[in-house]
N, C-alpha and C. Protein backbone atom coordinates (compact mmCIF):
# COMPACT_ATOMS: atom_id res chain seq x y z
N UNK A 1 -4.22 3.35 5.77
CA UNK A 1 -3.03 3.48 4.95
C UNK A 1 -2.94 2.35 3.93
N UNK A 2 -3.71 1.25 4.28
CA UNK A 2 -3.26 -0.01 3.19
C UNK A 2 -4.16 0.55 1.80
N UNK A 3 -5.14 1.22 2.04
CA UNK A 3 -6.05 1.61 0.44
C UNK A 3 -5.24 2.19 0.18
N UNK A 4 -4.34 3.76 0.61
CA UNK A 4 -3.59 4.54 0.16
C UNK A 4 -2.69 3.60 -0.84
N UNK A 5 -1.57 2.32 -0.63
CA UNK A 5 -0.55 1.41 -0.86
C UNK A 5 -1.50 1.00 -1.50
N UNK A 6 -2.44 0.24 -1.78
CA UNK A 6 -3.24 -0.37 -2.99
C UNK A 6 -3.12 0.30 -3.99
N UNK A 7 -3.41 1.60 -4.01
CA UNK A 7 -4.13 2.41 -5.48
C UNK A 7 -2.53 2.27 -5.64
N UNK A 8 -1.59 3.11 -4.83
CA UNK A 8 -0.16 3.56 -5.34
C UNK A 8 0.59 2.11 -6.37
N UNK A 9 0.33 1.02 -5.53
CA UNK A 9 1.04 -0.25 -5.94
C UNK A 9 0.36 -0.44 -7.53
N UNK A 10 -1.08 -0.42 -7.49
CA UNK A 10 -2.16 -0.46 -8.42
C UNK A 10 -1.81 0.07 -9.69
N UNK A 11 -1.37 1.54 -9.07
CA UNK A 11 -0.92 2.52 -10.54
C UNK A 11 0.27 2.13 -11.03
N UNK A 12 1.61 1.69 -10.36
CA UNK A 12 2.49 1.63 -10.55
C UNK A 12 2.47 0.27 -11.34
N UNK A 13 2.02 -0.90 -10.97
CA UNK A 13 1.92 -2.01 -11.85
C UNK A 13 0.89 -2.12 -13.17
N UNK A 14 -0.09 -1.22 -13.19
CA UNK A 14 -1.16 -0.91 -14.30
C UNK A 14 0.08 -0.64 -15.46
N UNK A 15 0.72 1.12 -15.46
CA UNK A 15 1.41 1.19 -15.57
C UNK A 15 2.29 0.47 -16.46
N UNK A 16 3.51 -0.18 -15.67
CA UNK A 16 4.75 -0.92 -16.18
C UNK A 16 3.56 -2.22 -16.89
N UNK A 17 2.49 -2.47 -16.77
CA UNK A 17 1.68 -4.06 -17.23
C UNK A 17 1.70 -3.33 -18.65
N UNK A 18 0.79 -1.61 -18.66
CA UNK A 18 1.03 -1.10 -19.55
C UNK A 18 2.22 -1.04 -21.09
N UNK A 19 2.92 -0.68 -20.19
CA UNK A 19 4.49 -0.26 -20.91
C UNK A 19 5.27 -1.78 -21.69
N UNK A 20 4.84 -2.97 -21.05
CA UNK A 20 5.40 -3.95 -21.36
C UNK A 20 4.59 -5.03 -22.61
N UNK A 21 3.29 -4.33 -22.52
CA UNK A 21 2.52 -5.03 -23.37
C UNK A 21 2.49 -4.89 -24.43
N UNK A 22 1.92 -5.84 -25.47
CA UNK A 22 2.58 -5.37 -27.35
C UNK A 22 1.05 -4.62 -27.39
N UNK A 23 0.82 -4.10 -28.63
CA UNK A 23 -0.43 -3.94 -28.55
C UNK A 23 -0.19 -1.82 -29.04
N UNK A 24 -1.80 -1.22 -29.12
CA UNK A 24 -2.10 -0.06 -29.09
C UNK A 24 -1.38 0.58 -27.60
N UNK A 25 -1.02 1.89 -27.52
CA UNK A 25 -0.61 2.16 -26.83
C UNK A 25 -1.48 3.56 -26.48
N UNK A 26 -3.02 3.59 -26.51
CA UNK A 26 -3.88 4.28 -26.25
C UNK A 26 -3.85 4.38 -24.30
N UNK A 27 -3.74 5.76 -24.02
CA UNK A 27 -3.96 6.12 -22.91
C UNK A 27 -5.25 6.30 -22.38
N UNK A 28 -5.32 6.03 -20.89
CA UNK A 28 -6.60 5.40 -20.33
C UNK A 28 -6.54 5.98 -19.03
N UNK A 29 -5.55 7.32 -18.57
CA UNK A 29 -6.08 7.48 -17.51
C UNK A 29 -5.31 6.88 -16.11
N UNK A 30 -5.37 7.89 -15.44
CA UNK A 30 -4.74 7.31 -14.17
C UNK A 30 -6.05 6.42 -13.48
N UNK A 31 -7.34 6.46 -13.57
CA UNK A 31 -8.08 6.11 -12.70
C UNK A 31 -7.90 4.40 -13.65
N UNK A 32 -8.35 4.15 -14.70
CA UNK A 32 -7.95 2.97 -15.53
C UNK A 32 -7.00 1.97 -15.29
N UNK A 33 -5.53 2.75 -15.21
CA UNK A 33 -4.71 2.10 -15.08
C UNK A 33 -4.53 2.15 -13.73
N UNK A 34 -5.12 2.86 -12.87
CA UNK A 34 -4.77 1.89 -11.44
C UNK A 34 -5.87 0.44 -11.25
N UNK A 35 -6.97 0.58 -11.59
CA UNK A 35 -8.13 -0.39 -11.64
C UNK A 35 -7.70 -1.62 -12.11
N UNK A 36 -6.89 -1.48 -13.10
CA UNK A 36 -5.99 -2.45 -13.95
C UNK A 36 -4.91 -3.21 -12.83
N UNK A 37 -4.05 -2.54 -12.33
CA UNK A 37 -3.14 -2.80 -11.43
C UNK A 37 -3.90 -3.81 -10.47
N UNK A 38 -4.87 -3.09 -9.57
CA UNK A 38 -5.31 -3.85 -8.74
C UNK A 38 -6.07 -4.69 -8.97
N UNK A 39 -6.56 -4.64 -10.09
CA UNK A 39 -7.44 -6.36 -10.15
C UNK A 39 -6.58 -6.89 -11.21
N UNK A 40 -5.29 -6.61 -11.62
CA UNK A 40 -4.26 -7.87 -11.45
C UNK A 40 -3.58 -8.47 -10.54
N UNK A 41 -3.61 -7.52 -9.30
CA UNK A 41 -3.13 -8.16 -8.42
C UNK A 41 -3.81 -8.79 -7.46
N UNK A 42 -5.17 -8.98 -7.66
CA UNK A 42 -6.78 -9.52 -7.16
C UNK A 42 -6.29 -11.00 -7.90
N UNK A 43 -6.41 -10.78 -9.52
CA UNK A 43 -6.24 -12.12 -10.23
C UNK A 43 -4.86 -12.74 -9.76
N UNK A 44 -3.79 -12.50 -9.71
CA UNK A 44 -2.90 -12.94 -9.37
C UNK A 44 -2.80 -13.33 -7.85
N UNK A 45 -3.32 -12.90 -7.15
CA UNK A 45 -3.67 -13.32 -5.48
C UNK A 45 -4.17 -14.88 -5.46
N UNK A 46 -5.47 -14.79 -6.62
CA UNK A 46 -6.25 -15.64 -6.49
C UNK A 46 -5.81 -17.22 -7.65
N UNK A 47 -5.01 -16.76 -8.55
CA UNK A 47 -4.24 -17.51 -9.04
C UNK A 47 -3.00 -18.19 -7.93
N UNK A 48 -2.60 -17.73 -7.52
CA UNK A 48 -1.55 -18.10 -7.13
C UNK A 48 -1.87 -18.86 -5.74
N UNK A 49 -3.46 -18.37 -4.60
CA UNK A 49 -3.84 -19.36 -4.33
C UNK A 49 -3.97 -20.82 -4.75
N UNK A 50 -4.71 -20.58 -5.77
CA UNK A 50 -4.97 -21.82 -6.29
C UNK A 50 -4.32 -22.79 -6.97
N UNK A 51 -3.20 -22.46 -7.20
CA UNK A 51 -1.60 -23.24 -7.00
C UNK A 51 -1.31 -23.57 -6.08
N UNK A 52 -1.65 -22.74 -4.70
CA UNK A 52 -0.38 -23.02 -3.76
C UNK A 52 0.42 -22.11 -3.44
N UNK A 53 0.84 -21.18 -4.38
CA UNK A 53 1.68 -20.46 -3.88
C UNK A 53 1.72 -19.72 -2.57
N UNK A 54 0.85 -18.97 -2.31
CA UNK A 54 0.04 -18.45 -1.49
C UNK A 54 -1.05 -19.38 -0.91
N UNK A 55 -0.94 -18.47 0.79
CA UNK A 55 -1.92 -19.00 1.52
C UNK A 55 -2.81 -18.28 1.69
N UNK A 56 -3.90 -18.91 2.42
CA UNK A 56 -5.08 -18.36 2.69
C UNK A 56 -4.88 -16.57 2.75
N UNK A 57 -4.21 -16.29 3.70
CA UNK A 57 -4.29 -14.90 4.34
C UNK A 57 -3.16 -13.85 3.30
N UNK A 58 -2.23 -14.81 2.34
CA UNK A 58 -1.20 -14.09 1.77
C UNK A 58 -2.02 -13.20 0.50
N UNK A 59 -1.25 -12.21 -0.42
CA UNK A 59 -1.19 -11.63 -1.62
C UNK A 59 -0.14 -11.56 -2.54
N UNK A 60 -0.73 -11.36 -3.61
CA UNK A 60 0.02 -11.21 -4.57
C UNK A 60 1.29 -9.94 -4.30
N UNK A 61 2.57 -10.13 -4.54
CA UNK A 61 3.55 -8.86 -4.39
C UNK A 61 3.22 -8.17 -5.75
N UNK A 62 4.41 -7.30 -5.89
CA UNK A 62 4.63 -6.68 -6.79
C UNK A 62 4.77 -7.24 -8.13
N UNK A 63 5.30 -8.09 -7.99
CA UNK A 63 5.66 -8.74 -9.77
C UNK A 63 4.49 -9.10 -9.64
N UNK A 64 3.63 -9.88 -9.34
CA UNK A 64 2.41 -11.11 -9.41
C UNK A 64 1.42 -10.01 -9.97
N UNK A 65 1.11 -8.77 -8.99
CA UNK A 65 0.50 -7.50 -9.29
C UNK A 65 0.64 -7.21 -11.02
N UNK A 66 1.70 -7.41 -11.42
CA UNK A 66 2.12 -7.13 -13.08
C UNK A 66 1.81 -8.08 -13.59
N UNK A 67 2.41 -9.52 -13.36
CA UNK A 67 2.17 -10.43 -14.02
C UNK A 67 0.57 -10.58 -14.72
N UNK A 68 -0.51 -10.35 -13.06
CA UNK A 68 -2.03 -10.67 -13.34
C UNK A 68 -2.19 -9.48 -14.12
N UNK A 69 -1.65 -7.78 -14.20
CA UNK A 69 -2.13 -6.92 -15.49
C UNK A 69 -2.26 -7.43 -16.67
N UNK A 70 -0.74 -7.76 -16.69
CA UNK A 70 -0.71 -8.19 -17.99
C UNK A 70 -1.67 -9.24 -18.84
N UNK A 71 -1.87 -10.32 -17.95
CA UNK A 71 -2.71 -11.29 -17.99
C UNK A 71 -4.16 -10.50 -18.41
N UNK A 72 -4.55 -9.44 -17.97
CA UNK A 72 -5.39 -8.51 -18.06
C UNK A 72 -5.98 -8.49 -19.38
N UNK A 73 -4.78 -7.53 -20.30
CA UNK A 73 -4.54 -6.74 -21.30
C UNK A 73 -4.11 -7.69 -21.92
N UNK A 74 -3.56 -8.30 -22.13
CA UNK A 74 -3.29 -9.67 -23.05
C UNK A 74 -5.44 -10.15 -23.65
N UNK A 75 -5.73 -10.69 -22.20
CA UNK A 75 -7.13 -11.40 -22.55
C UNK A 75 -7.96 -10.50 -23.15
N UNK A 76 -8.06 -8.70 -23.09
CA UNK A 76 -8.86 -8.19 -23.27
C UNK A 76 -8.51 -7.83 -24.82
N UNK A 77 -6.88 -7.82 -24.96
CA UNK A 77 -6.83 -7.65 -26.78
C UNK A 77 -7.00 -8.84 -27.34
N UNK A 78 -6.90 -10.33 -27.08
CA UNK A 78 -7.73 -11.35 -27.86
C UNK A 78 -9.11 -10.84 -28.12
N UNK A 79 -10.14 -10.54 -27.18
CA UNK A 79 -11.24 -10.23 -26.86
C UNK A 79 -12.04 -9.04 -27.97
N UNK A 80 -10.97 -8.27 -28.09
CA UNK A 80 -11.25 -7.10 -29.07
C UNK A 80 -10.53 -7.44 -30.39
N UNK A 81 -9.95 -8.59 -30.70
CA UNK A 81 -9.94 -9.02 -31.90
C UNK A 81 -11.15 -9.34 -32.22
N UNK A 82 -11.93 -10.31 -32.02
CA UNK A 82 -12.99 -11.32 -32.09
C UNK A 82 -14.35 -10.36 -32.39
N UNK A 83 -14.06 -8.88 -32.00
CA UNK A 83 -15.26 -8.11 -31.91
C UNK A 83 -15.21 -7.33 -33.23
């Protein structure tokens, strides 16, 4: 059941990381924007380790999940300026 709650959490923060970001507003897919979700909330896990926030065994919640999208999609439209 926790993969089931990954993808769901995944899509739902891809998503709103989506909706909140400035930028093109080109659609990408449910499989995209869950991939997005969860490896913001991978980056944000692992950020927030490395602060402190979190311990060893903890994760990123829900906001952190958005926060690291965004963080995402932010780095990847610098990225596609430059190109």
């Amino acid at each position: 059941m926790g993969i089931v709650w990954a993808i769901i959490i995944g899509f739902l923060a891809g998503l709103i990381a989506k909706w909140i970001t400035p930028g093109d507003r080109k659609p990408s897919g449910f499989i995209l924007t869950t991939v997005l979700g969860i490896v913001g909330s991978l980056l944000a896990t692992r950020l927030g380790q490395a602060v402190g926030w979190y311990g060893p065994g903890d994760g990123a919640n829900f906001i952190g999940a958005i926060v690291g999208a965004v963080i995402i999609l932010l780095a990847r439209g610098q990225l596609a300026r430059r190109v």
